[in-house]
C-alpha atoms as a PDB file:
ATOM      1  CA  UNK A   1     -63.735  41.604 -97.032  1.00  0.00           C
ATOM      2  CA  UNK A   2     -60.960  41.607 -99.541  1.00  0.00           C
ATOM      3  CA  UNK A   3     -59.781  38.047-100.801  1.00  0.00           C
ATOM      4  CA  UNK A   4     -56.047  37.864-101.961  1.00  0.00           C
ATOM      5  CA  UNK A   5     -54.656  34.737-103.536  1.00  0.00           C
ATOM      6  CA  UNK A   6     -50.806  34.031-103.631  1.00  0.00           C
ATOM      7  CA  UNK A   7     -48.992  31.958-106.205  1.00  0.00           C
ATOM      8  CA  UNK A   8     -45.639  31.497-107.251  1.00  0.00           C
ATOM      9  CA  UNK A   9     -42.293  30.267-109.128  1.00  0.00           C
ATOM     10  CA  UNK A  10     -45.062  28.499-112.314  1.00  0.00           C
ATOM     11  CA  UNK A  11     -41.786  28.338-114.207  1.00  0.00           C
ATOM     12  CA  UNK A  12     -43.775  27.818-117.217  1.00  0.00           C
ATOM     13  CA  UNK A  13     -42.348  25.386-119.799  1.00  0.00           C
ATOM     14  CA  UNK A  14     -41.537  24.246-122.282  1.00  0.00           C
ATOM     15  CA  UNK A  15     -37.822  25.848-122.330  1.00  0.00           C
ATOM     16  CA  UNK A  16     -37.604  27.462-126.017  1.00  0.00           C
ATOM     17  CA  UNK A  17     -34.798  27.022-128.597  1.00  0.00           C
ATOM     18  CA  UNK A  18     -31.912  28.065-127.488  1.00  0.00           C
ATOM     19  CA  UNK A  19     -29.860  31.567-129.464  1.00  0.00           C
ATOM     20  CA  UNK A  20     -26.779  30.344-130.613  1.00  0.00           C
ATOM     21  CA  UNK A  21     -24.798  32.949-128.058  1.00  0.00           C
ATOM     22  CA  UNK A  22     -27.040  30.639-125.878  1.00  0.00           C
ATOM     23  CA  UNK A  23     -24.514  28.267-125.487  1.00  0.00           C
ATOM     24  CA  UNK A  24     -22.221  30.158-124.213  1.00  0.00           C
ATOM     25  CA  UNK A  25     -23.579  31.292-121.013  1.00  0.00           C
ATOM     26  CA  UNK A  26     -25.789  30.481-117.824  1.00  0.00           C
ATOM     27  CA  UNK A  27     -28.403  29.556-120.147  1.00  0.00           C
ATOM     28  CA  UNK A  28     -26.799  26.086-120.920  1.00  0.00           C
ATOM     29  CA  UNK A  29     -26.540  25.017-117.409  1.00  0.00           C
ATOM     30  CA  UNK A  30     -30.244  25.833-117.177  1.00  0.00           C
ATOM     31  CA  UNK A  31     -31.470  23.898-119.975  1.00  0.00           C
ATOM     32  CA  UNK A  32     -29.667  21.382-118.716  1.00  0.00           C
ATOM     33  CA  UNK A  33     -30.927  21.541-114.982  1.00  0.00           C
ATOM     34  CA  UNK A  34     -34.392  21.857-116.329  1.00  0.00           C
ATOM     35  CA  UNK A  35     -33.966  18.301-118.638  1.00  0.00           C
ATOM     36  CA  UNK A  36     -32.564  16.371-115.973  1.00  0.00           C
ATOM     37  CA  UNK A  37     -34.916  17.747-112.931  1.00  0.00           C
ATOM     38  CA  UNK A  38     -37.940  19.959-113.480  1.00  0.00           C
ATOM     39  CA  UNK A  39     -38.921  18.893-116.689  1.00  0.00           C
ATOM     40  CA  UNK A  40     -40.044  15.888-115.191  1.00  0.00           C
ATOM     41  CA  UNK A  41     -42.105  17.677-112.182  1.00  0.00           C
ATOM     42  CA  UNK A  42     -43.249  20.283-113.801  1.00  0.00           C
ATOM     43  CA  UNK A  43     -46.170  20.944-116.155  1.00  0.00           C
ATOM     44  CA  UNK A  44     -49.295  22.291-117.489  1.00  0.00           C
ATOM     45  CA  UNK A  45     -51.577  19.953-116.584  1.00  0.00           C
ATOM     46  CA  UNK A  46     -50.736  20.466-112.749  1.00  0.00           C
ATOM     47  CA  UNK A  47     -50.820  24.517-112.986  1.00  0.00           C
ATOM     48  CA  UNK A  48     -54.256  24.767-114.538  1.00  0.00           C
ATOM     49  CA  UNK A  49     -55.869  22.289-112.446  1.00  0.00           C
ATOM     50  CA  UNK A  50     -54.483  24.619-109.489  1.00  0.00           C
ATOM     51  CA  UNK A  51     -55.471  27.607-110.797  1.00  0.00           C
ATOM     52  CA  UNK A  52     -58.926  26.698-112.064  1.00  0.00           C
ATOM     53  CA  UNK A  53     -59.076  25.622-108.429  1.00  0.00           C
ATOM     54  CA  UNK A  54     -58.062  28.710-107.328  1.00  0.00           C
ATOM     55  CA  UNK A  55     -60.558  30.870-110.143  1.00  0.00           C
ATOM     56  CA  UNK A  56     -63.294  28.732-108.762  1.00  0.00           C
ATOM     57  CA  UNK A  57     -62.592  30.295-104.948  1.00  0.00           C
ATOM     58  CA  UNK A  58     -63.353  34.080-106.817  1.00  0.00           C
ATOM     59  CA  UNK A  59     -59.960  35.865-105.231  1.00  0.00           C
ATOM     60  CA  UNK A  60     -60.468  39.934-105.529  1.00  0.00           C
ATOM     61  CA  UNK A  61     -56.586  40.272-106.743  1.00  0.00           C
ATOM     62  CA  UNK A  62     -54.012  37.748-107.606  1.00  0.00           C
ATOM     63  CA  UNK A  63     -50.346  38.118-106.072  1.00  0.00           C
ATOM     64  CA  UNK A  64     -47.534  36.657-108.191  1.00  0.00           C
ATOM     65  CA  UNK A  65     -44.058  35.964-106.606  1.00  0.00           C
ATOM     66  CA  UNK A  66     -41.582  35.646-109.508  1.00  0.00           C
ATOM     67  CA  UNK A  67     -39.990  33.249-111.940  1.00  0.00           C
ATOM     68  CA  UNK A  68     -43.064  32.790-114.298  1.00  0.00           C
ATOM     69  CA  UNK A  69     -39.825  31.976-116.895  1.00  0.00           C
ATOM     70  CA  UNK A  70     -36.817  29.713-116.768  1.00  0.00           C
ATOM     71  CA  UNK A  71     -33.974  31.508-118.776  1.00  0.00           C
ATOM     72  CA  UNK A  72     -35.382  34.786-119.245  1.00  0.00           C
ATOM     73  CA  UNK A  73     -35.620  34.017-122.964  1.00  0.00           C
ATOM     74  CA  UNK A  74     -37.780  36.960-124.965  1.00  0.00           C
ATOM     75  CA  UNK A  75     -40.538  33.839-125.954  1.00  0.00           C
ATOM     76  CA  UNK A  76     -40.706  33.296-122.095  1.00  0.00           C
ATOM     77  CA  UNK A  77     -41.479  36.733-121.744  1.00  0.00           C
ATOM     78  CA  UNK A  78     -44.426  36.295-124.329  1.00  0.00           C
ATOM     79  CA  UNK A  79     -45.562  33.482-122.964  1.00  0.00           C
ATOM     80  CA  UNK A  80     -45.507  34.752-119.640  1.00  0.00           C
ATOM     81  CA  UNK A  81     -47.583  37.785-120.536  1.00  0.00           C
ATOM     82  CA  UNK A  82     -50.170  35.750-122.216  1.00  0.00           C
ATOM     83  CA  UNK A  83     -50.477  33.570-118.657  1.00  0.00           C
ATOM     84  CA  UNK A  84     -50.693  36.379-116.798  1.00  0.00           C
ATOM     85  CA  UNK A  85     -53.496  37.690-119.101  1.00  0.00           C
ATOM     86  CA  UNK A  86     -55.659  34.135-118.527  1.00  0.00           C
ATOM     87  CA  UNK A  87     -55.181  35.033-114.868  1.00  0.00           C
ATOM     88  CA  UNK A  88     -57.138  38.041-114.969  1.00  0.00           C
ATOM     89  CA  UNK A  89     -57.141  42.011-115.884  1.00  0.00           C
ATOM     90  CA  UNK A  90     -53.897  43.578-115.457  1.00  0.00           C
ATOM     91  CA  UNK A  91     -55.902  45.578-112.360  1.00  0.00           C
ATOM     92  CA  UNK A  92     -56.633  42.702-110.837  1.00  0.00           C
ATOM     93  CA  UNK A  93     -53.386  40.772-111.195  1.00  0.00           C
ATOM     94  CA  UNK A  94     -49.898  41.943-109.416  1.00  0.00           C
ATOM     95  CA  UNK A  95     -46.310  40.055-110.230  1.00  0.00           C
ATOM     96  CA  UNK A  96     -42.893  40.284-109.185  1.00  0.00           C
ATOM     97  CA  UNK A  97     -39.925  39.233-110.803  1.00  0.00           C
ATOM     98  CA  UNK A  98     -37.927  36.443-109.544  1.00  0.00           C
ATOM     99  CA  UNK A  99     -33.973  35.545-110.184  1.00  0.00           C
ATOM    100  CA  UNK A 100     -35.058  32.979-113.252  1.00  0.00           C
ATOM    101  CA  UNK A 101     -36.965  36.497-114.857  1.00  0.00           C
ATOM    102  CA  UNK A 102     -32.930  37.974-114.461  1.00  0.00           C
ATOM    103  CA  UNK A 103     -31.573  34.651-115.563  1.00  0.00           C
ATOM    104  CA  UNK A 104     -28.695  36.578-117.256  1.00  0.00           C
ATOM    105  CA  UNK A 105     -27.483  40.112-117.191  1.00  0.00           C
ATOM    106  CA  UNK A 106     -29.655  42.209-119.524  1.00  0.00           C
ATOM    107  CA  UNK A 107     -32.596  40.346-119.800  1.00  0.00           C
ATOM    108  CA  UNK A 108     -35.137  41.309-117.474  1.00  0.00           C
ATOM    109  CA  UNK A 109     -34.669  45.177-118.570  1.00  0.00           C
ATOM    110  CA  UNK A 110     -35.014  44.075-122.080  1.00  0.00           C
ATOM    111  CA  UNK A 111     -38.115  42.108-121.666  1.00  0.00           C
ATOM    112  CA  UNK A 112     -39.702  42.821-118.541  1.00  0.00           C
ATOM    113  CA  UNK A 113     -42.046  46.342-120.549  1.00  0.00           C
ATOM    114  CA  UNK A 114     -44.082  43.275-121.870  1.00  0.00           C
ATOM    115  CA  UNK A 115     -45.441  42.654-118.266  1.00  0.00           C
ATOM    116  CA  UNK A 116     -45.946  46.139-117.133  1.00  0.00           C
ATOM    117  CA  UNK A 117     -49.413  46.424-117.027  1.00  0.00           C
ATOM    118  CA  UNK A 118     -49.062  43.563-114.083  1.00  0.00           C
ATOM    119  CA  UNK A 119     -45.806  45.318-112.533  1.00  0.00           C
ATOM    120  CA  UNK A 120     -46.459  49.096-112.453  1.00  0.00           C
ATOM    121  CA  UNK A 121     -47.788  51.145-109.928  1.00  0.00           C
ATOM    122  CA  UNK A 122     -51.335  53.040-110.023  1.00  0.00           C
ATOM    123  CA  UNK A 123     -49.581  56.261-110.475  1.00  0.00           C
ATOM    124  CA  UNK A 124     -47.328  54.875-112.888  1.00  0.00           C
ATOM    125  CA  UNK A 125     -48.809  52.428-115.333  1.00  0.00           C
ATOM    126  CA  UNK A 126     -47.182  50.800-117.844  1.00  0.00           C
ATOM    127  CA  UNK A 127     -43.774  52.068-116.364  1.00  0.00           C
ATOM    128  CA  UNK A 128     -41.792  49.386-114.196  1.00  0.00           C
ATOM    129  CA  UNK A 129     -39.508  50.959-110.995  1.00  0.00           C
ATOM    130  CA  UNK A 130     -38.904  48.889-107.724  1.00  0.00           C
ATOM    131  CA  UNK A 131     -41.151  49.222-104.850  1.00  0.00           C
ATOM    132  CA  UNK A 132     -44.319  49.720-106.799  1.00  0.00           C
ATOM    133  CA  UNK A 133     -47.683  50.421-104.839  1.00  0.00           C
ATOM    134  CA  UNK A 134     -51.140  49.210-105.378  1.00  0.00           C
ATOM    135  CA  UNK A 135     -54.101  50.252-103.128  1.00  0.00           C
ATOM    136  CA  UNK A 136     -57.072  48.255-103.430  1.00  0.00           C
ATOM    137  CA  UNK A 137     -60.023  48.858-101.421  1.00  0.00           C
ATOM    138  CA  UNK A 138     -58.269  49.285 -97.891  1.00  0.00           C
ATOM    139  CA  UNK A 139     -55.309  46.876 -98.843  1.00  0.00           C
ATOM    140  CA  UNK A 140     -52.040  48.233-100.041  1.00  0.00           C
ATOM    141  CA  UNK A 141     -49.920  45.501-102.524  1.00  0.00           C
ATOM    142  CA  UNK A 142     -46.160  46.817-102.198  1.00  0.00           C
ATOM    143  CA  UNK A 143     -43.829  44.623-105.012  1.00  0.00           C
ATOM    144  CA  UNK A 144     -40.471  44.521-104.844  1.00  0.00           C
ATOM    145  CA  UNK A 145     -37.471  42.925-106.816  1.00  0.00           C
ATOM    146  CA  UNK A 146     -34.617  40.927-105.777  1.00  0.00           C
ATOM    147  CA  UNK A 147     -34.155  39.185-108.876  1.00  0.00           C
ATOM    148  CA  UNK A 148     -30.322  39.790-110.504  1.00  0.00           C
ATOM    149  CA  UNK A 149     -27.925  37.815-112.473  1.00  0.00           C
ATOM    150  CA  UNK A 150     -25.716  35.929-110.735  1.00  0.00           C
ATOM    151  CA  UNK A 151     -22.738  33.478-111.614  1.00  0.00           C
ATOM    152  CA  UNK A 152     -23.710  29.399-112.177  1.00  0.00           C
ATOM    153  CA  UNK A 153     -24.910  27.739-109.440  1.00  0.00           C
ATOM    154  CA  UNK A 154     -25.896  31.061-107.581  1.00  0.00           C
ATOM    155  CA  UNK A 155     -29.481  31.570-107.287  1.00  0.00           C
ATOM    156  CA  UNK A 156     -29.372  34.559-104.845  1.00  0.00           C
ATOM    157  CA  UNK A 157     -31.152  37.493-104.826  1.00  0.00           C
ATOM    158  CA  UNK A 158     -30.132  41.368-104.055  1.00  0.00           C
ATOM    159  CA  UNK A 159     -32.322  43.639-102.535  1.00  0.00           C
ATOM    160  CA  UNK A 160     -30.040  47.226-102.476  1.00  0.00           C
ATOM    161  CA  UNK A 161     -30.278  49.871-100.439  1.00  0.00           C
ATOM    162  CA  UNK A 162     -31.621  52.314-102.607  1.00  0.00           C
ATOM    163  CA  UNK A 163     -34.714  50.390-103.032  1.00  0.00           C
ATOM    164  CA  UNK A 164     -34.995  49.919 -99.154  1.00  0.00           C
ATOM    165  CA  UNK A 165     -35.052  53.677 -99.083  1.00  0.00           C
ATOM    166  CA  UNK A 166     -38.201  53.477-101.201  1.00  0.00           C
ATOM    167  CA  UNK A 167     -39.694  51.183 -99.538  1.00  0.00           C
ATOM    168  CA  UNK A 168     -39.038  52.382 -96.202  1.00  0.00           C
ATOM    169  CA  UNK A 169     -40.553  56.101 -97.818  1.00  0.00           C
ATOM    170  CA  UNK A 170     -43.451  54.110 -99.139  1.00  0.00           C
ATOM    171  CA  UNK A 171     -44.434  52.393 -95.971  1.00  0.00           C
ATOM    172  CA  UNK A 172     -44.181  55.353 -93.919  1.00  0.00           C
ATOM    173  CA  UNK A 173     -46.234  57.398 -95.737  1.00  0.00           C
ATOM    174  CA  UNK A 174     -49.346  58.334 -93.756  1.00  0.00           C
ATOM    175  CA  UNK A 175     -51.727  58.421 -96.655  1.00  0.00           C
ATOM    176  CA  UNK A 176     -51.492  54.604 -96.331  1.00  0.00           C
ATOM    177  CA  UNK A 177     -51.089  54.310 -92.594  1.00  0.00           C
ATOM    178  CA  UNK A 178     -54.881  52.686 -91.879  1.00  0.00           C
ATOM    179  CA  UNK A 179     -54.628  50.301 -94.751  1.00  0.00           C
ATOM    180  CA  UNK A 180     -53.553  46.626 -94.441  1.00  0.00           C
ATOM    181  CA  UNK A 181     -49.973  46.579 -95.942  1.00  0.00           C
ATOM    182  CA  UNK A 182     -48.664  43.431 -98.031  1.00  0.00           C
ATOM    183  CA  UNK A 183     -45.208  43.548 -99.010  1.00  0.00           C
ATOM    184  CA  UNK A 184     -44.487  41.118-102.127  1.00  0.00           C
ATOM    185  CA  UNK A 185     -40.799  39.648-102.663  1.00  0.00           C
ATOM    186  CA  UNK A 186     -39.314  36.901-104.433  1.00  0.00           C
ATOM    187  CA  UNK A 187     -36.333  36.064-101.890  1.00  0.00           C
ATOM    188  CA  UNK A 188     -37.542  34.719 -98.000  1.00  0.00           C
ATOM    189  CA  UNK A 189     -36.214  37.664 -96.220  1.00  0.00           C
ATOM    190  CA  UNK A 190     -35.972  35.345 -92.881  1.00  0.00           C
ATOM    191  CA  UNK A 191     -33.117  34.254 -91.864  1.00  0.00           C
ATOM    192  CA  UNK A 192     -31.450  30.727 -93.037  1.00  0.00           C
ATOM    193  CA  UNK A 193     -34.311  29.756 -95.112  1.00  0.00           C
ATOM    194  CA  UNK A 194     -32.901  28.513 -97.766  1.00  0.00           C
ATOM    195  CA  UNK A 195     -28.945  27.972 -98.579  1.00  0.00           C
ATOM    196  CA  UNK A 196     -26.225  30.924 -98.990  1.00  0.00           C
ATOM    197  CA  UNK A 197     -25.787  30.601-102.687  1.00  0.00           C
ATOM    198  CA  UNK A 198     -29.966  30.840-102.872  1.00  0.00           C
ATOM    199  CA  UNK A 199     -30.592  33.141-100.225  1.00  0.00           C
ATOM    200  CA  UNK A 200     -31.321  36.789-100.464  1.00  0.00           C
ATOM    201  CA  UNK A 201     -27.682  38.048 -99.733  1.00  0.00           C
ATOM    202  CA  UNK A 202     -28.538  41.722 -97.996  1.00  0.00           C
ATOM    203  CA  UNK A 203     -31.565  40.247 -96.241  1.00  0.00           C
ATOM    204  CA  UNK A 204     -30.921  42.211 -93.431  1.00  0.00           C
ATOM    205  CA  UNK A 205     -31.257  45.485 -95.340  1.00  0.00           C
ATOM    206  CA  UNK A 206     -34.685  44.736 -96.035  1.00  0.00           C
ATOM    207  CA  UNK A 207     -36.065  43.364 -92.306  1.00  0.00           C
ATOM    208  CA  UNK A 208     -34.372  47.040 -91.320  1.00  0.00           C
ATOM    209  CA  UNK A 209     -36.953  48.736 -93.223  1.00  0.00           C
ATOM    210  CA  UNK A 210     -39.931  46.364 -92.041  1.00  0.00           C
ATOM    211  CA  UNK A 211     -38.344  46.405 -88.337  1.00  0.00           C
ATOM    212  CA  UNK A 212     -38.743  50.723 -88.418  1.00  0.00           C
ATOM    213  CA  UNK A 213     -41.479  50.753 -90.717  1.00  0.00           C
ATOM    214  CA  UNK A 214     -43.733  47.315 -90.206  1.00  0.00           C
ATOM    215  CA  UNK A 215     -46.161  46.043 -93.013  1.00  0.00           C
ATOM    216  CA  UNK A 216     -48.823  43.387 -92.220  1.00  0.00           C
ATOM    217  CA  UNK A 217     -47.928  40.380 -94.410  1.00  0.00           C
ATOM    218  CA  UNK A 218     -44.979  39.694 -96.422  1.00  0.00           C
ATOM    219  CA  UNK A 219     -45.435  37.180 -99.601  1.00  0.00           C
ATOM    220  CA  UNK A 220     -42.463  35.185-100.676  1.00  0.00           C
ATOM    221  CA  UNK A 221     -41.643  32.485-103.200  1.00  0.00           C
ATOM    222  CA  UNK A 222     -38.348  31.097-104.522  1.00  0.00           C
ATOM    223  CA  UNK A 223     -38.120  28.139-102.017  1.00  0.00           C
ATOM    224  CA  UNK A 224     -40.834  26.048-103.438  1.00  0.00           C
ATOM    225  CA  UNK A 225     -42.096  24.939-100.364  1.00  0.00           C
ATOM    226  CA  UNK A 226     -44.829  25.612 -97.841  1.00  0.00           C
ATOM    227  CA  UNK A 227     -43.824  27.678 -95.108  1.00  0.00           C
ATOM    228  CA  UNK A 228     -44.364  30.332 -92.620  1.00  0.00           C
ATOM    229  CA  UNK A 229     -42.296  32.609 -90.453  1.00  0.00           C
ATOM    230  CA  UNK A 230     -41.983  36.012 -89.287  1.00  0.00           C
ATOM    231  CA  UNK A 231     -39.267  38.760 -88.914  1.00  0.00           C
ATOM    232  CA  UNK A 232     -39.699  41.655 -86.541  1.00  0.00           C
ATOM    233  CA  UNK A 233     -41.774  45.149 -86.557  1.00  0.00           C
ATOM    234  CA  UNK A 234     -42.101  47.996 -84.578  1.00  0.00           C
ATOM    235  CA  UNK A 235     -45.579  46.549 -83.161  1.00  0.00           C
ATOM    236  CA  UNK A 236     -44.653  42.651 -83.175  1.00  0.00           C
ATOM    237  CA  UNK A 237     -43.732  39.839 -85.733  1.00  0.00           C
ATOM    238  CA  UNK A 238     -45.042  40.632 -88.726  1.00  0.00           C
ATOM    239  CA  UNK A 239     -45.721  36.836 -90.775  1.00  0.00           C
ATOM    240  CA  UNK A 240     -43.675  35.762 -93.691  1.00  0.00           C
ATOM    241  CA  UNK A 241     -45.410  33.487 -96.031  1.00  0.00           C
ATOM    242  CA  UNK A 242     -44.231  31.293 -99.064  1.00  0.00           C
ATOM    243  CA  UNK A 243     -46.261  28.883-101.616  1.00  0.00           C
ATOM    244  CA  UNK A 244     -44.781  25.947-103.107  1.00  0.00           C
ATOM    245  CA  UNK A 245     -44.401  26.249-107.158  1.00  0.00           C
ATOM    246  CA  UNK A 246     -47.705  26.651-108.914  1.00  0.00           C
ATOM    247  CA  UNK A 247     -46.544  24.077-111.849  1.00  0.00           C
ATOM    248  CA  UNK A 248     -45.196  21.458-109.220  1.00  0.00           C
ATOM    249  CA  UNK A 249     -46.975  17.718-109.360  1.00  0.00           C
ATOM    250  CA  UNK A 250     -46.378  14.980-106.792  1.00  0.00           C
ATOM    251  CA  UNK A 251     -43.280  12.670-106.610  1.00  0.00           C
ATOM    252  CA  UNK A 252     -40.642  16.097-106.565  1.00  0.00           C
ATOM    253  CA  UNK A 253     -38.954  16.354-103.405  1.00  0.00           C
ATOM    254  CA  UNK A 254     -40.837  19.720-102.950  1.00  0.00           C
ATOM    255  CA  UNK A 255     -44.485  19.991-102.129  1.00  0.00           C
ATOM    256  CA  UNK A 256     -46.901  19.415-105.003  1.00  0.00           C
ATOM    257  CA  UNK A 257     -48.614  22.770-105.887  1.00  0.00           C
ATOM    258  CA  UNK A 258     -50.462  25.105-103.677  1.00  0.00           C
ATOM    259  CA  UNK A 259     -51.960  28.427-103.634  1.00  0.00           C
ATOM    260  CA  UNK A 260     -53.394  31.006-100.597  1.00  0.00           C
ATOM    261  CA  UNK A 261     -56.047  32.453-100.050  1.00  0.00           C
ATOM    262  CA  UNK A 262     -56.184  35.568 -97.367  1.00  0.00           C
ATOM    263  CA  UNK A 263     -59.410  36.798 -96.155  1.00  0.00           C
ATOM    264  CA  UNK A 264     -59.294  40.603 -95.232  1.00  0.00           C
ATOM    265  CA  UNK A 265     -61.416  42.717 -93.382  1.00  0.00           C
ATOM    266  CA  UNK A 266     -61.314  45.291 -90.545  1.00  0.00           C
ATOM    267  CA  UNK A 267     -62.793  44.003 -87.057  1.00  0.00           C
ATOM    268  CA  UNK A 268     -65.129  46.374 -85.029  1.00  0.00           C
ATOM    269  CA  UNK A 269     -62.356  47.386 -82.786  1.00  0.00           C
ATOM    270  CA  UNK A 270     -60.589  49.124 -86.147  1.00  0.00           C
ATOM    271  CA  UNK A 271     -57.764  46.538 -86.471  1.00  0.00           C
ATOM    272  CA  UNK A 272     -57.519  43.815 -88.997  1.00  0.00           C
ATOM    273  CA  UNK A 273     -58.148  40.414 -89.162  1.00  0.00           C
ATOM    274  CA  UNK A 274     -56.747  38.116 -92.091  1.00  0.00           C
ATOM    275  CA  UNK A 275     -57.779  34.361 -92.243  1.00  0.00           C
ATOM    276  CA  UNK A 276     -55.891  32.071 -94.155  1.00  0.00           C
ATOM    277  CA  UNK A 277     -56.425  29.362 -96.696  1.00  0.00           C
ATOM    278  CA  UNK A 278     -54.092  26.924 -98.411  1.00  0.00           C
ATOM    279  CA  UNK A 279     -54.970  24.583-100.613  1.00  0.00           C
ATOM    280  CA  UNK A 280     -53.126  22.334-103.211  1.00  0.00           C
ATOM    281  CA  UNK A 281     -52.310  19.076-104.162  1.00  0.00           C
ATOM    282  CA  UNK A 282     -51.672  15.623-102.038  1.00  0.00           C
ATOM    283  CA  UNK A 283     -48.697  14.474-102.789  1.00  0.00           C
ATOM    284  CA  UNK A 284     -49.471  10.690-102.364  1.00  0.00           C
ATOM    285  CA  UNK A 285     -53.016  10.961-104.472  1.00  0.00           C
ATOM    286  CA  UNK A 286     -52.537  13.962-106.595  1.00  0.00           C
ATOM    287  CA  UNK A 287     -56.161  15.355-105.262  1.00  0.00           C
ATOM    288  CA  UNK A 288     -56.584  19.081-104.499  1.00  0.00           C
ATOM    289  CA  UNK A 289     -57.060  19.699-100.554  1.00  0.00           C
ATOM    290  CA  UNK A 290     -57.320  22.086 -98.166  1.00  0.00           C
ATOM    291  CA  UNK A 291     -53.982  22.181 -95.507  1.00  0.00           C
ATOM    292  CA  UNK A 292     -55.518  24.918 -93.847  1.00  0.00           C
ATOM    293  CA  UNK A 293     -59.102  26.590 -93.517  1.00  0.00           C
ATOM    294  CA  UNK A 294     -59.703  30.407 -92.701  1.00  0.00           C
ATOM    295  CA  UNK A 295     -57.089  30.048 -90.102  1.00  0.00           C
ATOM    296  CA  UNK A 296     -55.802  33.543 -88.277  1.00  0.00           C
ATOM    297  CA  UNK A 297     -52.557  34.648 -90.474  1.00  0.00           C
ATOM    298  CA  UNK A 298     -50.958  35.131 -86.742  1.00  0.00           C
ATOM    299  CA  UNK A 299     -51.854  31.316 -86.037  1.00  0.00           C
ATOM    300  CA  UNK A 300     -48.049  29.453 -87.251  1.00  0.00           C
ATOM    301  CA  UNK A 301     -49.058  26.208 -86.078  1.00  0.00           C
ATOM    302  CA  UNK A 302     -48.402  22.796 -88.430  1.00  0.00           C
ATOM    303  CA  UNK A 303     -50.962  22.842 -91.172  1.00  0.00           C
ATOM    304  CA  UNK A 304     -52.866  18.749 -91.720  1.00  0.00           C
ATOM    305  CA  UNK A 305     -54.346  18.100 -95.148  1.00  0.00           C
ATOM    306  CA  UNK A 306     -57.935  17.622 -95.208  1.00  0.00           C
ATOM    307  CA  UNK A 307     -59.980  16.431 -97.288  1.00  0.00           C
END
């Protein structure tokens, strides 16, 4: 059995000083946006309580679904490498980026090298290109990037079709044909999951490739909230996941933080079963829970807390 936790959007804070040339762009509005709303949701003491949670249930790999920063500011960067250090060995940790790591134009290609040990393929390490592949044990981790500036007040994401073409290449290729294949992506690729000006814009590019090509579980975060879908595959719907924010606390008006937990293993008939696990925090007491117990990942019924 491989165990495969999923995290996202820990938007770690505090926001840095602001450049000077600061001022003068997107990065304003976001300062802003973070003072009047996030800050006050947001924080340390919730994301280490989660993840020390999450540490305690011994995970094999750690998936991470973008925006670890807020403005894409180089000290983000820092910070965010030295999180995703605590997390674990760059082996044993893969991340995304997500449209706050490409907060303005530039930014992510300047700063992005100092997570490459956590965003590079096996064959490849230390060098970042979009899809990236890493095969552990029998499961295949696939990351992709739809994180690109955009104007103020857009929060979309672009997936391109040159990437697709990768990715479509990748999951076709028959070497990894008999592993179980998790696609990781910042955007919900599903349709109206979020609103236009936050959605992934050429969402249908990307459930093209799965629709020829399949995977087995695609990992999503950008929404904040808990949900669960599926888009189509050549063999049936293949589930869509997303995880609130990892930094989130109660009183928001998105779910306090959660992570998940997915149980892999073949079954005797030489298919796959994965069982899933979400836990988190109540938003009325601010415990951790469980919302769902080593349930079948092709089970989308409505998850109850538990305590």
């Amino acid at each position: 059995m491989f165990r495969l936790a999923h995290i996202s959007d820990p938007h770690l804070g505090p926001i840095p000083a602001l450049g000077p040339g600061d001022y003068f762009n997107k990065r304003v509005l976001g300062l802003l946006f973070w003072k009047g709303n996030r800050k006050r949701h947001m924080g340390a003491e919730w994301r280490d309580r989660l993840i020390a949670d999450l540490k305690d249930a011994a995970p094999d790999h750690i998936a991470v679904t973008g925006d670890i920063t807020n403005l894409a500011l180089e000290t983000e960067f820092e910070r965010g490498r030295a999180w995703l250090e605590s997390l674990g060995d760059p082996r044993d940790v893969s991340v995304i980026p997500g449209n706050h790591d490409a907060y303005i134009r530039g930014a992510f290609r300047r700063h992005a090298p100092q997570w490459a040990p956590f965003m590079s393929a096996d064959t490849a390490p230390e060098t970042i290109a979009f899809p990236y592949l890493r095969k552990r044990d029998d499961l295949c981790l696939i990351g992709t990037s739809t994180g690109i500036a955009m104007p103020p007040f857009v929060a979309g994401g672009v997936f391109g079709r040159a990437q697709a073409a990768r990715l479509e290449a990748m999951l076709g290729d028959p070497s990894i044909a008999d592993t179980f294949r998790i696609v990781m992506i910042h955007h919900p690729p599903q349709p109206r999951a979020t609103l236009f000006r936050k959605s992934l814009f050429d969402a249908e590019v990307f459930r093209q490739v799965i629709a020829r090509t399949g995977a087995d579980l695609i990992l999503h975060g950008h929404t904040h909230l808990a949900t669960r879908a599926a888009i189509a595959g050549p063999a049936g719907p293949v589930p869509v996941v997303c995880v609130p924010a990892t930094s989130n606390g109660p009183g928001a008006s998105r779910p306090a933080g959660r992570y998940n937990l997915f149980d892999i293993a073949r079954t005797a008939s030489a298919g796959w079963q994965a069982l899933w696990t979400e836990r988190g925090f109540d938003s009325r007491t601010g415990e951790l829970v469980t919302f769902r117990d080593r349930e079948p990942i092709g089970s989308f019924r409505p998850a109850a807390p538990s305590q």
